[in-house]
N, C-alpha and C. Protein backbone atom coordinates (compact mmCIF):
# COMPACT_ATOMS: atom_id res chain seq x y z
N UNK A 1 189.12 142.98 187.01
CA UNK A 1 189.22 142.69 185.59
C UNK A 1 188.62 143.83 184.79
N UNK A 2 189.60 144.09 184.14
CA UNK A 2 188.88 145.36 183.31
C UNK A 2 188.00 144.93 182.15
N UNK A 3 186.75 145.19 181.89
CA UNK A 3 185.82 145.23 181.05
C UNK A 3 185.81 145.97 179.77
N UNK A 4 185.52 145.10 178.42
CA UNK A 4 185.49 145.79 177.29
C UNK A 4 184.30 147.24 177.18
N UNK A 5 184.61 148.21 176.74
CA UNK A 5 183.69 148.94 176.76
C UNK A 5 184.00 149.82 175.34
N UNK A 6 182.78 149.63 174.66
CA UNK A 6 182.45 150.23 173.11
C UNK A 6 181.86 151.74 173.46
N UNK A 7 182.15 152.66 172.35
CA UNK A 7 181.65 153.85 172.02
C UNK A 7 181.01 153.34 170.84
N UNK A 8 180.04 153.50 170.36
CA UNK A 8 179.75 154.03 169.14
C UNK A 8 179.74 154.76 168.74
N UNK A 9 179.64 155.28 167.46
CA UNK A 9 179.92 156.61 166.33
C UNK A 9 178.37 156.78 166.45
N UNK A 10 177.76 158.47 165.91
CA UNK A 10 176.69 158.65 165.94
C UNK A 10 175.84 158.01 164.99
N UNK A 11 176.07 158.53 163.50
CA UNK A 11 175.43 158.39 162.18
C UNK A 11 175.50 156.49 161.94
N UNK A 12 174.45 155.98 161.89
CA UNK A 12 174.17 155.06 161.32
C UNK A 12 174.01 154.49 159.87
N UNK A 13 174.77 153.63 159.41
CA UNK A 13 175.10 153.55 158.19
C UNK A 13 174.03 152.28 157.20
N UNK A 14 173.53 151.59 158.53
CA UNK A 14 172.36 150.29 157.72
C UNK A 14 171.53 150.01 159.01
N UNK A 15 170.51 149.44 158.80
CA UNK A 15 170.05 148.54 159.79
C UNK A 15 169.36 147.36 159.25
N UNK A 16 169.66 146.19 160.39
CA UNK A 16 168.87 144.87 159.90
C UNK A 16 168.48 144.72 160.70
N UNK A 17 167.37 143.69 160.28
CA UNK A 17 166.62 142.49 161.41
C UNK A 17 166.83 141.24 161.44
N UNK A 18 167.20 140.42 162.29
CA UNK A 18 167.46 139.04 161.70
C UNK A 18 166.22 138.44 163.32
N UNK A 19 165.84 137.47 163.11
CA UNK A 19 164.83 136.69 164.45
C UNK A 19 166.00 135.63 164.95
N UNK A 20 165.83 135.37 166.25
CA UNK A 20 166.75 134.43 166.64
C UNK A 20 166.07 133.25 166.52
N UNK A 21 167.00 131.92 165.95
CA UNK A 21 166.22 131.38 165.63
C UNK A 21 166.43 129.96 166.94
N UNK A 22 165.96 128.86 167.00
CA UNK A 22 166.19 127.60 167.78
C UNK A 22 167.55 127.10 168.30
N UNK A 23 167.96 127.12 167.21
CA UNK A 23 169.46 126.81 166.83
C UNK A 23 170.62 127.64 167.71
N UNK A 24 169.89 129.02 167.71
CA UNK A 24 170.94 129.89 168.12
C UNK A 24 170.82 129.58 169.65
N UNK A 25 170.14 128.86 170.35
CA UNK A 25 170.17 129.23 171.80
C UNK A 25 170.68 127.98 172.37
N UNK A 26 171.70 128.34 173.79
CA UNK A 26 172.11 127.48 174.30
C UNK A 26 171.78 127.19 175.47
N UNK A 27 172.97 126.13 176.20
CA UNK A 27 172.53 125.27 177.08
C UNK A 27 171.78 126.12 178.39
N UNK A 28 171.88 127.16 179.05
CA UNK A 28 171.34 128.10 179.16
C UNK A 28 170.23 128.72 179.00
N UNK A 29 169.72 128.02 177.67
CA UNK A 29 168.27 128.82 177.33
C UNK A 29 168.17 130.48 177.18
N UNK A 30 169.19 130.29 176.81
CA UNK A 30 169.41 132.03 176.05
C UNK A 30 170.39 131.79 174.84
N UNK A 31 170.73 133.15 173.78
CA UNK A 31 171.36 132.81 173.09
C UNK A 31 172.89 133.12 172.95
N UNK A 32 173.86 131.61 172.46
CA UNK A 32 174.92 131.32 172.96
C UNK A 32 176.17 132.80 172.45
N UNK A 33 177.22 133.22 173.15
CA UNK A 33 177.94 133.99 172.11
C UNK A 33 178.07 134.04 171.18
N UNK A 34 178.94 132.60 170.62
CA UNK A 34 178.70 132.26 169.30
C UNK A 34 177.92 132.46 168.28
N UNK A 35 176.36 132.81 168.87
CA UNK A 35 175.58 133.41 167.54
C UNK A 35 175.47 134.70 167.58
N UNK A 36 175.94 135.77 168.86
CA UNK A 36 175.95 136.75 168.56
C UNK A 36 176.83 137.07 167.76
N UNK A 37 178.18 136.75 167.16
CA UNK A 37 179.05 136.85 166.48
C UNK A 37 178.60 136.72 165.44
N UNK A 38 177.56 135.34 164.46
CA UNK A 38 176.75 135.15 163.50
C UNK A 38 175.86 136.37 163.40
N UNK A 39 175.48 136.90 164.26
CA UNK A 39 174.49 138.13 163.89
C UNK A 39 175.29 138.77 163.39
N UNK A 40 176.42 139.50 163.97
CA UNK A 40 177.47 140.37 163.34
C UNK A 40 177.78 139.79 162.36
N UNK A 41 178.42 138.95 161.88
CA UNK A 41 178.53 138.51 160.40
C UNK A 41 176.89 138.54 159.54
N UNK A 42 176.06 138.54 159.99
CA UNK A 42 175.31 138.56 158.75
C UNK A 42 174.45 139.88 158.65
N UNK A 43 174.49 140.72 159.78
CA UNK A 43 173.94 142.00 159.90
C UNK A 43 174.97 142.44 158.52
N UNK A 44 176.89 142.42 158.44
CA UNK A 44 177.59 143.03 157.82
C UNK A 44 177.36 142.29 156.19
N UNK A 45 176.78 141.27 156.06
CA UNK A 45 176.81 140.66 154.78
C UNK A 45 175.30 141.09 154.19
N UNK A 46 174.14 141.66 154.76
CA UNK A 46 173.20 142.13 154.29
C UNK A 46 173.10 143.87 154.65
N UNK A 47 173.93 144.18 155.17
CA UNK A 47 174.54 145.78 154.58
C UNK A 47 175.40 145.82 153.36
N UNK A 48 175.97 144.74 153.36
CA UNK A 48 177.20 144.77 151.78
C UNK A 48 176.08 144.51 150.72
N UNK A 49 175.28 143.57 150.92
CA UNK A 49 174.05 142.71 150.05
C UNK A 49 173.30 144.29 149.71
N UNK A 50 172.77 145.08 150.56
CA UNK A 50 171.89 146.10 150.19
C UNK A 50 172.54 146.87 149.27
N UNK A 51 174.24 147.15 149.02
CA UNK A 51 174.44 147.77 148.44
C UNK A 51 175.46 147.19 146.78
N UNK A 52 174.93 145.66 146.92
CA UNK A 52 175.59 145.48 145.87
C UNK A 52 176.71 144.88 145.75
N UNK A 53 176.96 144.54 147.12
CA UNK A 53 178.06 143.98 147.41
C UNK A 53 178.41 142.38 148.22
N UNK A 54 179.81 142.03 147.98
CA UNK A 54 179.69 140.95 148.91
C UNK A 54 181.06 140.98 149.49
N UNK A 55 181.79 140.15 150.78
CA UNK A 55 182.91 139.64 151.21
C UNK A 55 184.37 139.74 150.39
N UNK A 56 183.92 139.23 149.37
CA UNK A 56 184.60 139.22 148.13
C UNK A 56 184.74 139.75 147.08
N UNK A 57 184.03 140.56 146.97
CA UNK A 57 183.88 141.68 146.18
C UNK A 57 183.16 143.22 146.57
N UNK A 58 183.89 143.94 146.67
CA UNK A 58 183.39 145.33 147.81
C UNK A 58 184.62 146.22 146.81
N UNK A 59 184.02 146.72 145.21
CA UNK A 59 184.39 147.82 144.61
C UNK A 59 185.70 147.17 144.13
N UNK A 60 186.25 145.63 143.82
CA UNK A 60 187.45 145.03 143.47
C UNK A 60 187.94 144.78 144.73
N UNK A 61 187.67 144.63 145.53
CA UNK A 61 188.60 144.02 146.58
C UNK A 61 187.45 143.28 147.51
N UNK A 62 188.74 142.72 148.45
CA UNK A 62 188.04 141.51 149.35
C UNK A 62 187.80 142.28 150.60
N UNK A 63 186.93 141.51 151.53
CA UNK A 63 187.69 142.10 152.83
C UNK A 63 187.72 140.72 153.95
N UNK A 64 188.68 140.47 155.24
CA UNK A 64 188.68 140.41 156.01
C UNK A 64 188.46 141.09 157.30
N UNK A 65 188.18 140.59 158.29
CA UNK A 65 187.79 140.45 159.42
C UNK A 65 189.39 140.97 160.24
N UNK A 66 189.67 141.35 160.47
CA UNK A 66 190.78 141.34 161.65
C UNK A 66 190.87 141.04 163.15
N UNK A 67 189.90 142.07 163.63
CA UNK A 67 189.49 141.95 164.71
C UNK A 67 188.15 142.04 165.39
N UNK A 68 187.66 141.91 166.49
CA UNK A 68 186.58 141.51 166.87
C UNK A 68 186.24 141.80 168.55
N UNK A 69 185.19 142.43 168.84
CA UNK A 69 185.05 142.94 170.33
C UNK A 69 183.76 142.97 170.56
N UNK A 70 183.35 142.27 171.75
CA UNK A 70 181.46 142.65 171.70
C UNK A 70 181.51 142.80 173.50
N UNK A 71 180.32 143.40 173.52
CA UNK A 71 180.00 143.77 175.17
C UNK A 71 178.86 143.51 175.03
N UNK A 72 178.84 142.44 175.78
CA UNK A 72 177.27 141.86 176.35
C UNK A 72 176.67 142.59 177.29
N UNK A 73 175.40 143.06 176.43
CA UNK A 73 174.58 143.69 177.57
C UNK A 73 173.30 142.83 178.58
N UNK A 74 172.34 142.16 177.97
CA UNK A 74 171.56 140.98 178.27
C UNK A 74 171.72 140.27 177.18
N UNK A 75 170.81 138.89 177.95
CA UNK A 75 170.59 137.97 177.30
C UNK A 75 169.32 137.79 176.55
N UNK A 76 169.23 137.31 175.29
CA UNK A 76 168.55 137.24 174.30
C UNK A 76 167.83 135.66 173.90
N UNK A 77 166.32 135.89 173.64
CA UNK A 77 165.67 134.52 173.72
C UNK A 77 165.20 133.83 172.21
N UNK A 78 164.79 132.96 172.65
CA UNK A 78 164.71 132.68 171.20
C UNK A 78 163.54 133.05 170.62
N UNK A 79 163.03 133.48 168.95
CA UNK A 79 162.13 133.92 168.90
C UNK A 79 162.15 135.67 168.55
N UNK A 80 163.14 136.42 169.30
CA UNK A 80 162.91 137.68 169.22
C UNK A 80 163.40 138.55 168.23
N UNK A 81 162.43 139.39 167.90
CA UNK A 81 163.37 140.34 166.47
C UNK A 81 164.72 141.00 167.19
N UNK A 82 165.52 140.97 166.55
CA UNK A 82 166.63 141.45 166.89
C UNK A 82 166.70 143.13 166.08
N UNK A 83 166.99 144.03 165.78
CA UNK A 83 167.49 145.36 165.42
C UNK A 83 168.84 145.16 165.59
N UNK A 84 170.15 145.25 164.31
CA UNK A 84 171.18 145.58 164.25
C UNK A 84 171.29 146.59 163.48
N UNK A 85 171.93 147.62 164.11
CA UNK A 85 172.17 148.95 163.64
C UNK A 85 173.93 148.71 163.33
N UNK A 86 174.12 149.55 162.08
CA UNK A 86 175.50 149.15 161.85
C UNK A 86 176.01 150.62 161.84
N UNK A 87 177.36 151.35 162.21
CA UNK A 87 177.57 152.27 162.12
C UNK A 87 179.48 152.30 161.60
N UNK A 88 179.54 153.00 160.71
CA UNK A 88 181.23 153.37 160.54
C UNK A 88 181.99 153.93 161.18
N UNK A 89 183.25 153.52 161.96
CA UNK A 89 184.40 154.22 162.65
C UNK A 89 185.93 154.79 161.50
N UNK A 90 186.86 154.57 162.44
CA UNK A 90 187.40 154.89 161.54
C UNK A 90 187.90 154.31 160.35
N UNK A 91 188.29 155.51 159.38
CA UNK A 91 188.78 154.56 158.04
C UNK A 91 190.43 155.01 157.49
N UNK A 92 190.78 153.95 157.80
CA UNK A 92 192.25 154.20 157.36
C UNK A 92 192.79 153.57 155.81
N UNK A 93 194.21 153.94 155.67
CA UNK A 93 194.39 152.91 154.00
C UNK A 93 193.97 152.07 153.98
N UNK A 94 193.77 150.97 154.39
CA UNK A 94 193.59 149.56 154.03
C UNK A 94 193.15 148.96 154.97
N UNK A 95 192.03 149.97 155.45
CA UNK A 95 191.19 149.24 156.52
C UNK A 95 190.12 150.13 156.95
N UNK A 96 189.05 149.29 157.76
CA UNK A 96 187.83 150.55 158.79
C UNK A 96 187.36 149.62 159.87
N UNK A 97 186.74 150.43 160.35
CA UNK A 97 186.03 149.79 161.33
C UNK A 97 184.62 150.13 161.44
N UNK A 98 183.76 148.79 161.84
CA UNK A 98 182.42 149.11 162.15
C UNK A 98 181.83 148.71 162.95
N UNK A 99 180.89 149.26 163.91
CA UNK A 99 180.34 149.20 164.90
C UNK A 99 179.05 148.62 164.89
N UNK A 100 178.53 147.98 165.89
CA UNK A 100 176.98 147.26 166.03
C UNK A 100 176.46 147.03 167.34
N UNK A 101 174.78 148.14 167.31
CA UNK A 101 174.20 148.09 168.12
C UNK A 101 172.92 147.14 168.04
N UNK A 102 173.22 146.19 168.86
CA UNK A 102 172.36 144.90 169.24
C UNK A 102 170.90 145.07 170.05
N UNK A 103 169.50 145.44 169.58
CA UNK A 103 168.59 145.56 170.59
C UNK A 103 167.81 144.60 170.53
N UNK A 104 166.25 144.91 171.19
CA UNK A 104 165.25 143.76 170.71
C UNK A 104 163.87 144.82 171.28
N UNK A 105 163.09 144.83 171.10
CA UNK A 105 161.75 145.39 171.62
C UNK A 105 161.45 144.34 173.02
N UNK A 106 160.98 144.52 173.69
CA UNK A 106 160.20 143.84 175.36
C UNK A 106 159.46 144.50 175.73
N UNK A 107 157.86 144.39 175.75
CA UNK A 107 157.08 144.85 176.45
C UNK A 107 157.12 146.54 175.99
N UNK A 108 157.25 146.68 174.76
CA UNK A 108 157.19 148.23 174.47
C UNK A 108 158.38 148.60 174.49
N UNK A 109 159.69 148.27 175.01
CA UNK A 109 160.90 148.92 175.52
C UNK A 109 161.88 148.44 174.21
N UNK A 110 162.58 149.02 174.43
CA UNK A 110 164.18 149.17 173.42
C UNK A 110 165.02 148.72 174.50
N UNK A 111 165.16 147.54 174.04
CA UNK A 111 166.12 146.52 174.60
C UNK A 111 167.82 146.08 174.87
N UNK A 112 168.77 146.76 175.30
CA UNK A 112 170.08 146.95 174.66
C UNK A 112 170.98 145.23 174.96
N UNK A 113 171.07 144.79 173.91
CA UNK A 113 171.86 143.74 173.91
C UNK A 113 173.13 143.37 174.17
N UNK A 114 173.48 144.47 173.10
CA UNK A 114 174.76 144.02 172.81
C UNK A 114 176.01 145.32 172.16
N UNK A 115 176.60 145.31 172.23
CA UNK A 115 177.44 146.08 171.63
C UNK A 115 178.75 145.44 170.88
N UNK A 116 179.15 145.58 169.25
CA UNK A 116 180.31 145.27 169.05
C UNK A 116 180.99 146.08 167.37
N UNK A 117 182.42 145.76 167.66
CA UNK A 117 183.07 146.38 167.22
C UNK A 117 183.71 144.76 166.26
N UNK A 118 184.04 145.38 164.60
CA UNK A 118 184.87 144.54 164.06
C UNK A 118 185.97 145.56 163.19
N UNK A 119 186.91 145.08 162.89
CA UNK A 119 188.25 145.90 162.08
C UNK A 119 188.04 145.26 161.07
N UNK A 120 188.05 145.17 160.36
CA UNK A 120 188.05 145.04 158.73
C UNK A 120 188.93 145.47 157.75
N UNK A 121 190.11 144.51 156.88
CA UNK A 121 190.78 144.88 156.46
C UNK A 121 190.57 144.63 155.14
N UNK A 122 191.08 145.75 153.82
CA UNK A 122 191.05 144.94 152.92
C UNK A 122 192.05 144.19 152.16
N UNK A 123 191.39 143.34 151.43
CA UNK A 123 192.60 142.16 150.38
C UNK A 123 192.35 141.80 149.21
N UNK A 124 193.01 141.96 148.93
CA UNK A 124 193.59 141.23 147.34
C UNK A 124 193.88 140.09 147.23
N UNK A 125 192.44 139.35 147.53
CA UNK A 125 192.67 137.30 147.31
C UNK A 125 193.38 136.95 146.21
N UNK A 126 193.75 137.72 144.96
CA UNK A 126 194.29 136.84 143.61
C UNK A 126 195.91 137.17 143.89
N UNK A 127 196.50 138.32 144.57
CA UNK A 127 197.67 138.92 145.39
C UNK A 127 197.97 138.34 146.39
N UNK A 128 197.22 137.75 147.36
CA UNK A 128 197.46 137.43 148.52
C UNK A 128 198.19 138.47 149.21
N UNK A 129 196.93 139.79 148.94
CA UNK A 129 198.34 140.84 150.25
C UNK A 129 196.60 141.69 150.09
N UNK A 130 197.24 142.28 151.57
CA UNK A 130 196.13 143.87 151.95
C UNK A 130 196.19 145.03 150.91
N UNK A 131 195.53 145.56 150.64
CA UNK A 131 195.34 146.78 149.70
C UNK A 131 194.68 147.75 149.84
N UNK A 132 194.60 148.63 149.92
CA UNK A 132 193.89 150.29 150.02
C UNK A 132 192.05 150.22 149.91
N UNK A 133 191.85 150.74 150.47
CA UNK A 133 190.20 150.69 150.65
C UNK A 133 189.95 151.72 149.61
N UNK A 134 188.87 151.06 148.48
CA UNK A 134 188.47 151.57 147.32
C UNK A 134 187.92 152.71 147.44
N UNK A 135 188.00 153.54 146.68
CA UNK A 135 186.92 154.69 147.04
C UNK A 135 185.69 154.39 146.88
N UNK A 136 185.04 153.88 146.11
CA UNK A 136 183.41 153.31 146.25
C UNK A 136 183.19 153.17 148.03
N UNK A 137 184.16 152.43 148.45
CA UNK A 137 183.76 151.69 149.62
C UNK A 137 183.78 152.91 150.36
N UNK A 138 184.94 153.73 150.87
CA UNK A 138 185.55 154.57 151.14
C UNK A 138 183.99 155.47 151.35
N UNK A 139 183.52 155.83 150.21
CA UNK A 139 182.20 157.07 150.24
C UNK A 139 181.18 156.11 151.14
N UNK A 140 180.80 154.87 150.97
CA UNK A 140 179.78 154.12 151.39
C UNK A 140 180.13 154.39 152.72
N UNK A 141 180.76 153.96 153.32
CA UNK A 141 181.47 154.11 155.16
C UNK A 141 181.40 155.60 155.44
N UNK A 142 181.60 156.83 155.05
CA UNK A 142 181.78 158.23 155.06
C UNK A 142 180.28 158.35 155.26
N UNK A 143 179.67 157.87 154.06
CA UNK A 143 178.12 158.64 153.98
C UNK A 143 178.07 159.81 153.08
């Protein structure tokens, strides 16, 4: 079975912290996929937040989600600071991509979690159609 495997881009574009919280961990006693996906959604909604932005508004336009890819590296407990590093791939008309490196500190060490990738398209909710990635946004993703 062939295995997903992420590159990341060098330059880092935000970083957050979010703690894992009770909730997030499953039957397992670690935490379930499902919230690693929630990290990725809210690592990307408090990089938009830092700059002024939201889901729904990013320079007049919306964005969606398209696609979605993560590579589990370990498992994650409850309790621990998390580090999401967010980084920009490519950016095309009416779309980009961004990358996220998942760690945690242990015993002094840099912890690698996780790795994932989302596509991001943008839209025109009052149009109901995709539309060109703003230049505001456009420079923000570039750097």
């Amino acid at each position: 079975m062939a295995r997903i495997k992420i590159e990341l881009p060098e330059k880092i574009i935000a970083s957050v912290e979010i703690r894992v919280r009770i909730t997030d961990i499953n039957y397992g006693n670690h935490v379930g996929n499902d919230s690693f996906v929630a990290y990725i959604h809210e690592a990307r909604m408090q990089w938009l937040h830092q700059n002024h932005y939201t889901e729904l508004e990013v320079a007049g336009v919306g964005l969606i989600m398209s696609d979605l890819a993560i590579e589990f590296r370990q498992e994650c407990f409850y309790g621990e600071q998390l580090l999401i590093s967010i980084r920009a791939g490519e950016i095309g008309k009416a779309g980009f991509e961004l990358f996220y490196l998942v760690e945690t500190t242990r015993k002094d060490k840099t912890v690698l979690l996780a790795k994932a990738k989302t596509g991001m398209v943008c839209f025109d909710y009052q149009l109901k159609k995709v539309t060109t990635v703003p230049l505001p946004l456009h420079d923000l993703l570039a750097g």
